[in-house]
C-alpha atoms as a PDB file:
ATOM      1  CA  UNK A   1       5.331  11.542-120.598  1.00  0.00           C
ATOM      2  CA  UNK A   2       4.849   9.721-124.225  1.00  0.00           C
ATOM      3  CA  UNK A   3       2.705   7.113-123.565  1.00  0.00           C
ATOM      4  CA  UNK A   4       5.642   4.228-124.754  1.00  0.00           C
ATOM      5  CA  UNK A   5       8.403   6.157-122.804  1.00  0.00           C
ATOM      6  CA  UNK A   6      10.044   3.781-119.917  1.00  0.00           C
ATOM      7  CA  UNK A   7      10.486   6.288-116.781  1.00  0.00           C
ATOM      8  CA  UNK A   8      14.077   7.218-116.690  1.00  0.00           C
ATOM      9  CA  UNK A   9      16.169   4.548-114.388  1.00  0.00           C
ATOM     10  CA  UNK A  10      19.601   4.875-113.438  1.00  0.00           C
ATOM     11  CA  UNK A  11      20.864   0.836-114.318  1.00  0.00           C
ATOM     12  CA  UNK A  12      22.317  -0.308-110.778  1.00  0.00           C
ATOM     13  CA  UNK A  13      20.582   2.455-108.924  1.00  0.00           C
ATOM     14  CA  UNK A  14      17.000   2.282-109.400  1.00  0.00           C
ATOM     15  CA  UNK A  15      14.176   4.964-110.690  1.00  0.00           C
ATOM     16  CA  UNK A  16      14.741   8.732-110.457  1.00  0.00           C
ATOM     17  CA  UNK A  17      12.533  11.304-109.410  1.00  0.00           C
ATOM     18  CA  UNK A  18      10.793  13.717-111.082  1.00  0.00           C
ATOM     19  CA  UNK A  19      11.680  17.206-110.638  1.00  0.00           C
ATOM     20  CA  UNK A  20       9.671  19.451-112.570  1.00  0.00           C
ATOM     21  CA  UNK A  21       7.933  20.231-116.379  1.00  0.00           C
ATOM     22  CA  UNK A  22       8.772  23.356-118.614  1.00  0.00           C
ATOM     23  CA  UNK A  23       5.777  24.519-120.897  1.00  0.00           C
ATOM     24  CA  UNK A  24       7.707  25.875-123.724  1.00  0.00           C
ATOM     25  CA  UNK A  25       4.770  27.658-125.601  1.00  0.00           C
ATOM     26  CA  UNK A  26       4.442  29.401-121.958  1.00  0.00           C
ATOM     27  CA  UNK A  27       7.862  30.717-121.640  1.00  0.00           C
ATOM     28  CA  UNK A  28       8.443  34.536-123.232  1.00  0.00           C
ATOM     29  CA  UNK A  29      10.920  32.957-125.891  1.00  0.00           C
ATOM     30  CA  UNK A  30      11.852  36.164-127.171  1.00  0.00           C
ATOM     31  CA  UNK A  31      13.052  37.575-124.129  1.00  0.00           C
ATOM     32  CA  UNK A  32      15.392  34.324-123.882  1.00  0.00           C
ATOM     33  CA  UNK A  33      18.749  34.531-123.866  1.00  0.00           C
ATOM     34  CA  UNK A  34      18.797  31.007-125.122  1.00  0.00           C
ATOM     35  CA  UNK A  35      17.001  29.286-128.374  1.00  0.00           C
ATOM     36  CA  UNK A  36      14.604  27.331-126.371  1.00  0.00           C
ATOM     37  CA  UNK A  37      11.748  25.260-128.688  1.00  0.00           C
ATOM     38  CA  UNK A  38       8.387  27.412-128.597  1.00  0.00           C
ATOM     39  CA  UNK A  39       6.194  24.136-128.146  1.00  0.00           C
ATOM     40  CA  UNK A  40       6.611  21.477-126.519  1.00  0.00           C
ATOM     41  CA  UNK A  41       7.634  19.731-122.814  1.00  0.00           C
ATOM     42  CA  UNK A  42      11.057  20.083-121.139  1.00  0.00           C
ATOM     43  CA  UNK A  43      11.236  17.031-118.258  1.00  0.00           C
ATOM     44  CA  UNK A  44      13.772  17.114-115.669  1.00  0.00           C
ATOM     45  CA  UNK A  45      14.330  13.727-113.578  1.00  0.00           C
ATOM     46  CA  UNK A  46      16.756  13.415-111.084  1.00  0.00           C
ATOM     47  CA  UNK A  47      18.248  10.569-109.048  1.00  0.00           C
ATOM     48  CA  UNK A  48      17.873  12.348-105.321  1.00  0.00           C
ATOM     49  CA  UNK A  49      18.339   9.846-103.082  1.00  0.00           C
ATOM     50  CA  UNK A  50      15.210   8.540-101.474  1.00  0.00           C
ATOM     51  CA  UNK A  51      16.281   5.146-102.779  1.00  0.00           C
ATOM     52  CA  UNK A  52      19.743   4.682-101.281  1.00  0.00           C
ATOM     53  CA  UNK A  53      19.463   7.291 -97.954  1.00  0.00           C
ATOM     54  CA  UNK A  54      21.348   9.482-100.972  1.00  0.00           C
ATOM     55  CA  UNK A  55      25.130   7.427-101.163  1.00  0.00           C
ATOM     56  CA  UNK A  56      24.916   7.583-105.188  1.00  0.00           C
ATOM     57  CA  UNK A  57      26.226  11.015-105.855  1.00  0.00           C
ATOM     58  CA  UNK A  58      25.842  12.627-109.400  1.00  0.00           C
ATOM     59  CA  UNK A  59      28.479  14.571-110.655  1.00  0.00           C
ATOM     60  CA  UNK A  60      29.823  16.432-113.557  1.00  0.00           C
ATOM     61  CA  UNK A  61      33.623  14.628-112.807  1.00  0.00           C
ATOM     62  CA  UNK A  62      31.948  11.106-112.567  1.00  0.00           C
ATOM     63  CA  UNK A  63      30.920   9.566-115.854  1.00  0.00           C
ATOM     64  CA  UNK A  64      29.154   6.727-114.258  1.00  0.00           C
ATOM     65  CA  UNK A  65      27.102   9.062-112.129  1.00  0.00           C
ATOM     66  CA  UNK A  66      25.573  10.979-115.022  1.00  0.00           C
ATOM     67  CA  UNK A  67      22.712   8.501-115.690  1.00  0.00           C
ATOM     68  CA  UNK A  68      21.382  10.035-112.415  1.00  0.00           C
ATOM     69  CA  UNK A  69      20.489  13.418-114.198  1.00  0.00           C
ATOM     70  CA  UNK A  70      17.865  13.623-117.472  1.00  0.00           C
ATOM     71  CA  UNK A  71      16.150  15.918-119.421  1.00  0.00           C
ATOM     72  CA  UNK A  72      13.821  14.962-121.960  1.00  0.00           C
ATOM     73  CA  UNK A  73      12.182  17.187-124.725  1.00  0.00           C
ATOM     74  CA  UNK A  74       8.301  16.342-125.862  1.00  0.00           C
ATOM     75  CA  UNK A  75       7.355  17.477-129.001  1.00  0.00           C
ATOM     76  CA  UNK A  76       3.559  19.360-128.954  1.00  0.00           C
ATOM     77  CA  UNK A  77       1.326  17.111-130.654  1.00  0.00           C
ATOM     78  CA  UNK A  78       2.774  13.942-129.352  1.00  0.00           C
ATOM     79  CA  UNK A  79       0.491  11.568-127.261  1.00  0.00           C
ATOM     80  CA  UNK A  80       1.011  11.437-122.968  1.00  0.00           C
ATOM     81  CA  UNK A  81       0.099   9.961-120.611  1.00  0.00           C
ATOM     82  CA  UNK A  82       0.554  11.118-116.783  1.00  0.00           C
ATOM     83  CA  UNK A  83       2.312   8.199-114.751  1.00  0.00           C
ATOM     84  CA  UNK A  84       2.362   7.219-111.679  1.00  0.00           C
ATOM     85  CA  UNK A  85       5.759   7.497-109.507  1.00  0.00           C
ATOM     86  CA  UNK A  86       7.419   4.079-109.581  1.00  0.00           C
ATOM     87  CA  UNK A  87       7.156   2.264-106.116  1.00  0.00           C
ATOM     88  CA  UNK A  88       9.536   3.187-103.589  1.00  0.00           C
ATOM     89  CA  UNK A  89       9.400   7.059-105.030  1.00  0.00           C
ATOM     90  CA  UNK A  90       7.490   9.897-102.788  1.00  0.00           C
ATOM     91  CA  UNK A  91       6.169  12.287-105.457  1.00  0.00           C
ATOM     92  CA  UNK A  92       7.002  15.910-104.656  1.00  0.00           C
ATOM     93  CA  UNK A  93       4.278  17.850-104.595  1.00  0.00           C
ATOM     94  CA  UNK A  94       2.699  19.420-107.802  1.00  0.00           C
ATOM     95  CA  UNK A  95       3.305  23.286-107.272  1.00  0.00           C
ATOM     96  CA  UNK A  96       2.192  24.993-110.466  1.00  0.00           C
ATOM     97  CA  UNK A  97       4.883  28.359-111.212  1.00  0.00           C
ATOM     98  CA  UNK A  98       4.699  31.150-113.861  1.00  0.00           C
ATOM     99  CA  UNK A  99       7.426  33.084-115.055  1.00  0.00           C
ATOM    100  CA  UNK A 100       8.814  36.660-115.102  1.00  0.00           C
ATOM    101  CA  UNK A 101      11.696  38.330-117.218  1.00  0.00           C
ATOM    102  CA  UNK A 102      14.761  39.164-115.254  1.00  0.00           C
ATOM    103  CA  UNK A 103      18.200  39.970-116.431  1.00  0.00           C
ATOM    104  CA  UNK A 104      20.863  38.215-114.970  1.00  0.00           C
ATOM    105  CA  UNK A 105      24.422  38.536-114.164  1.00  0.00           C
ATOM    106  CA  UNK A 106      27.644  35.698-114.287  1.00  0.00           C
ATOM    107  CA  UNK A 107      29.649  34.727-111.194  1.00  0.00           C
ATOM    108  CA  UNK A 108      32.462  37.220-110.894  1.00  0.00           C
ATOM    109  CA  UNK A 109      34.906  34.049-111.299  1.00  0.00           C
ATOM    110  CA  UNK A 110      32.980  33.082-114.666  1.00  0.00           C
ATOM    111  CA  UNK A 111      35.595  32.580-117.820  1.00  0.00           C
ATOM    112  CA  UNK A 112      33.305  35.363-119.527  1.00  0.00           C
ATOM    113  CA  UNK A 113      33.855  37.943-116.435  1.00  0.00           C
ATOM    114  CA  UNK A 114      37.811  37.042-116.455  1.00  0.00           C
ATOM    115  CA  UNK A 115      37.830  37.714-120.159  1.00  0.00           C
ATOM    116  CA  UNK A 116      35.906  40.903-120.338  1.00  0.00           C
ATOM    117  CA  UNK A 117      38.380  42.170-117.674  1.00  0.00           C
ATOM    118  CA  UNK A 118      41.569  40.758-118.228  1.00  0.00           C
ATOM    119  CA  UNK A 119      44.411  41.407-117.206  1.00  0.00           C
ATOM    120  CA  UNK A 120      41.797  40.684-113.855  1.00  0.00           C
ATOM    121  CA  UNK A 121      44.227  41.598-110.813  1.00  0.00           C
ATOM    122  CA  UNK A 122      43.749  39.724-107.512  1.00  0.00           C
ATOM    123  CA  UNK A 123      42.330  43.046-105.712  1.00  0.00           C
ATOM    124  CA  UNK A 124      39.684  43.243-109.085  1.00  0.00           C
ATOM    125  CA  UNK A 125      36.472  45.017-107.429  1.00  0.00           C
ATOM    126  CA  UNK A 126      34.635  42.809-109.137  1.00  0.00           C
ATOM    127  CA  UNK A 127      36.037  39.882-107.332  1.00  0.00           C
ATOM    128  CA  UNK A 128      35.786  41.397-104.123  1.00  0.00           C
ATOM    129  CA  UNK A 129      33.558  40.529-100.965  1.00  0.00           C
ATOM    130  CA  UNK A 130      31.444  43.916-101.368  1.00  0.00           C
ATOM    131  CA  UNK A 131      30.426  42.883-105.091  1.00  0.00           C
ATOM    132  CA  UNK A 132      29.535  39.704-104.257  1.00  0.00           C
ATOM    133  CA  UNK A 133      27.387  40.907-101.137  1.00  0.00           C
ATOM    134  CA  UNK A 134      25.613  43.122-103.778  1.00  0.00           C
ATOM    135  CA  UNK A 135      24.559  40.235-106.134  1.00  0.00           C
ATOM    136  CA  UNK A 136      23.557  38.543-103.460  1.00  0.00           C
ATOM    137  CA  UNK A 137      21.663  41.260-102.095  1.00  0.00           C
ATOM    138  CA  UNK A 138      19.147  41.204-105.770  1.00  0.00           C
ATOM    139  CA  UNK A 139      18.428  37.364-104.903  1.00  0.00           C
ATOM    140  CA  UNK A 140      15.366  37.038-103.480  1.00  0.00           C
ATOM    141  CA  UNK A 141      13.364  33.492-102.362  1.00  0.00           C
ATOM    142  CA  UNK A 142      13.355  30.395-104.220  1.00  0.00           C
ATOM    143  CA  UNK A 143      15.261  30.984-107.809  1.00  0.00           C
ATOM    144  CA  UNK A 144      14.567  28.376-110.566  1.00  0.00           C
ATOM    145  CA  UNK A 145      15.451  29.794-113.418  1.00  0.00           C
ATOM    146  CA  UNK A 146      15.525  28.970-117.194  1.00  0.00           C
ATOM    147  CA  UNK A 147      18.094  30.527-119.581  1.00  0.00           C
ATOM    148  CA  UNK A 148      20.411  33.341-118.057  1.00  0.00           C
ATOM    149  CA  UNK A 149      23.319  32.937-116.154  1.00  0.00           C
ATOM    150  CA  UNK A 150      23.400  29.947-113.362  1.00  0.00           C
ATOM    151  CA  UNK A 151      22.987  31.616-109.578  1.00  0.00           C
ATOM    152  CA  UNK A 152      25.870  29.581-108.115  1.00  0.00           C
ATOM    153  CA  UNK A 153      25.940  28.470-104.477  1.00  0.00           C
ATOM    154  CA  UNK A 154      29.543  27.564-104.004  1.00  0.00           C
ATOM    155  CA  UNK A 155      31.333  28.734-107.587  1.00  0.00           C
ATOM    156  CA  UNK A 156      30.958  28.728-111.130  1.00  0.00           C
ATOM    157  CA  UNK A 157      28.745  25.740-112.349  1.00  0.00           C
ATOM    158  CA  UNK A 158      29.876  26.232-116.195  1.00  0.00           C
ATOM    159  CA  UNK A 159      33.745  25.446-114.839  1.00  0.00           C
ATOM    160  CA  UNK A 160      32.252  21.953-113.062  1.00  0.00           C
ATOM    161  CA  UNK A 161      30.766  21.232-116.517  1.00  0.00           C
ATOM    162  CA  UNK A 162      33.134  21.792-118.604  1.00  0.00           C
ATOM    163  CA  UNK A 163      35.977  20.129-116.453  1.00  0.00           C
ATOM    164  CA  UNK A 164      33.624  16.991-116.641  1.00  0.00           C
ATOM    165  CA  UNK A 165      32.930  17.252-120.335  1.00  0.00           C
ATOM    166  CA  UNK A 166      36.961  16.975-120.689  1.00  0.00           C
ATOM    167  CA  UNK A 167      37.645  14.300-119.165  1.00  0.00           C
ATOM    168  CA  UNK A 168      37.755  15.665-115.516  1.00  0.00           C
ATOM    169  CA  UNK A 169      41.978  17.136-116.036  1.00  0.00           C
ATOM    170  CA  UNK A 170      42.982  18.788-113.241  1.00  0.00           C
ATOM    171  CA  UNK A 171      42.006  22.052-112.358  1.00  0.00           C
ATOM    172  CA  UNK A 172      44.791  24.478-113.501  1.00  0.00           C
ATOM    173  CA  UNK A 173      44.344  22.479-117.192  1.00  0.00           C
ATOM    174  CA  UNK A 174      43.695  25.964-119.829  1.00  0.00           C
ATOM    175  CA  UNK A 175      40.951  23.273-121.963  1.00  0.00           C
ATOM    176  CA  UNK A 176      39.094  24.358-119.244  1.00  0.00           C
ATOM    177  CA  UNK A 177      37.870  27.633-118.962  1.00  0.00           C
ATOM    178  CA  UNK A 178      37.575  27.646-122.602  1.00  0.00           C
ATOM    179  CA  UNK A 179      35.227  25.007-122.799  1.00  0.00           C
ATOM    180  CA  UNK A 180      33.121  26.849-120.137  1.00  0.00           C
ATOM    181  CA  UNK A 181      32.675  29.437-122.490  1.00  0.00           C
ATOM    182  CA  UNK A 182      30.828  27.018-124.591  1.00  0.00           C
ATOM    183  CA  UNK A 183      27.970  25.844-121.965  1.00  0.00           C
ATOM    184  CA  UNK A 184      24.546  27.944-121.745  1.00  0.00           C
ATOM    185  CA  UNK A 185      22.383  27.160-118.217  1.00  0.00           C
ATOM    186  CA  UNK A 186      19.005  25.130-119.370  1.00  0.00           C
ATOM    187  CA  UNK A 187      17.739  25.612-116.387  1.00  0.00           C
ATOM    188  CA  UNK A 188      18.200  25.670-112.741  1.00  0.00           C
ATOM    189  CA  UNK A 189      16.070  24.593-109.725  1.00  0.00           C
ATOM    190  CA  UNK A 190      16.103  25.678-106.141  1.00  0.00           C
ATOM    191  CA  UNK A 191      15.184  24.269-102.841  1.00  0.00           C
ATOM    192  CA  UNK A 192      11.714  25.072-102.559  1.00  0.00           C
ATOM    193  CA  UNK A 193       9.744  24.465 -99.109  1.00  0.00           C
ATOM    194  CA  UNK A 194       6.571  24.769-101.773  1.00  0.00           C
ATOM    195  CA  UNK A 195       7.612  21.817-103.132  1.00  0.00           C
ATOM    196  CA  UNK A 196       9.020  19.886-100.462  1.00  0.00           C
ATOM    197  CA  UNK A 197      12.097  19.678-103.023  1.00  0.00           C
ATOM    198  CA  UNK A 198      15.589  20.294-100.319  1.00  0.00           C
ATOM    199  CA  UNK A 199      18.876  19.256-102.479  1.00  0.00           C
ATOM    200  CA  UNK A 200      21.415  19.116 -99.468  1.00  0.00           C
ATOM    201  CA  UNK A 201      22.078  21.738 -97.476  1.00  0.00           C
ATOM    202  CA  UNK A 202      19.395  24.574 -99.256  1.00  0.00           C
ATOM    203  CA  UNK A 203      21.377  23.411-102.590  1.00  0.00           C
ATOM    204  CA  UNK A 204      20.230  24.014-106.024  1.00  0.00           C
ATOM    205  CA  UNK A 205      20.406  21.628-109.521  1.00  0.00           C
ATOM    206  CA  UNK A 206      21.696  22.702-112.536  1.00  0.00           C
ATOM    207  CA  UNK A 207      21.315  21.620-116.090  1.00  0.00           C
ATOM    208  CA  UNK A 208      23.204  22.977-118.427  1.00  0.00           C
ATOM    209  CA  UNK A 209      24.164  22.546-122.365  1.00  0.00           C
ATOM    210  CA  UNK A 210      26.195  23.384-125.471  1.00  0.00           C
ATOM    211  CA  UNK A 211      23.941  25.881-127.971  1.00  0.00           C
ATOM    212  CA  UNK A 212      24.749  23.484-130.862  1.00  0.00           C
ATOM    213  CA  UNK A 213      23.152  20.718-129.145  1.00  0.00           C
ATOM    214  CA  UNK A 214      20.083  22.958-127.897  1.00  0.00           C
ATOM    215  CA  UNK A 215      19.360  23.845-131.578  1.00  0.00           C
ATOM    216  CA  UNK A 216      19.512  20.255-132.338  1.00  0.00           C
ATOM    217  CA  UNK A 217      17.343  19.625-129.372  1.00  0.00           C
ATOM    218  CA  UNK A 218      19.802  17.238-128.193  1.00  0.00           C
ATOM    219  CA  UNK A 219      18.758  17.641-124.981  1.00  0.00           C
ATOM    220  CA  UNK A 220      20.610  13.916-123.927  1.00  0.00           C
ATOM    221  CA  UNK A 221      23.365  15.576-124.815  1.00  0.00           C
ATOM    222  CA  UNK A 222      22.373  18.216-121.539  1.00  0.00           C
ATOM    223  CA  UNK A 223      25.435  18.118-118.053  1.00  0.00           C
ATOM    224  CA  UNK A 224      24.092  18.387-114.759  1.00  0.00           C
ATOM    225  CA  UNK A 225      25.995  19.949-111.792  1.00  0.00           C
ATOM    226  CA  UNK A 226      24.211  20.776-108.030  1.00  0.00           C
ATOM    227  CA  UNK A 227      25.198  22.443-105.210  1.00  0.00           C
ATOM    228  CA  UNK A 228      24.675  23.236-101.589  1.00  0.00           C
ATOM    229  CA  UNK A 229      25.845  25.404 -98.890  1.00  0.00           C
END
């Protein structure tokens, strides 16, 4: 981290944890489907309950909630220091990754598949249970990912995002899955048994963000989602 940065704290709640740090220069930016800096640090922190036996919930629909989440962008060249985990805080442990090119596909529900299909019919193949079995059948072991499309465990993350973003309306509200058109995943982290890292029941965390505010590298301006089976 800089070496004046304060660790991330959600006010009320306490310290969060640290999840994991994005290289940017290491990344094959060109193959990106997103406009990612080329230098740099991405940090993810996350609020995962070690403090509070996990009561504090973060969540897309809950405003208060989303100081639980951050991502923070380090410029190359600026000083760091590494820190220490602030007391109360078990470190996960450091598990060093590298990354591979993969081409990924939406969740059949996504606003982009209903689009590219419409007039989508109930009995759509691409909504059925075979489809689905076949995307799940390309998964294989733990899936962070950075860029691409988010590997859901329960539905479409860009829908929880945007829904939050608006104000939380209810569910049938249009706004909606027009403003999920407008989120890109950042990046998403798995359970990993490497790392010690289990978010609920073998859940996954998402980050996700508008491209205008990832060419800005507004990265405060980043929504987090997770979920679990």
């Amino acid at each position: 981290m800089p070496e004046p940065e304060e660790w991330p704290v959600w006010e009320g709640r306490g310290p969060l944890s640290f999840v994991a740090s994005v290289d940017c220069a290491a990344l094959p930016s060109d193959a990106l489907d997103i406009a990612l800096p080329t230098e740099g640090t991405l940090n993810f922190f996350y609020f995962d309950g070690q403090l509070d036996d996990g009561c504090a919930v973060v969540a897309p629909d809950e405003p208060d909630s989303w100081a639980g989440a951050r991502v923070s962008y380090v410029p190359a060249g600026v000083p760091v220091a590494r820190r220490a985990a602030p007391e109360g805080i078990r470190p996960y442990p450091e598990v060093s990754l590298t990354s591979r090119v993969e081409t990924t596909a939406p969740h059949p529900r996504h606003p982009v598949v209903q689009r590219e299909f419409a007039p989508m019919s109930a009995d759509h193949p691409v909504g059925g249970d075979g489809f689905e079995d076949a995307l799940w059948d390309h998964s294989e072991g733990t899936e962070h990912r950075i860029g691409g499309h988010a590997h859901p465990v329960q539905g479409e993350v860009e829908t929880e995002v945007a829904r939050g973003a608006l104000g939380s309306p209810s569910w049938d509200d249009p706004r909606i899955e027009e403003e999920a058109l407008g989120w890109v995943l950042l990046a998403q982290f798995d359970s990993d048994d490497d790392a010690d890292m289990m978010w609920g029941d073998c859940g996954v965390l998402y980050w996700l963000i508008r491209p205008q505010d990832l060419a800005e590298r507004r990265f405060d301006r980043a929504m987090f989602t997770w979920q679990c089976g």
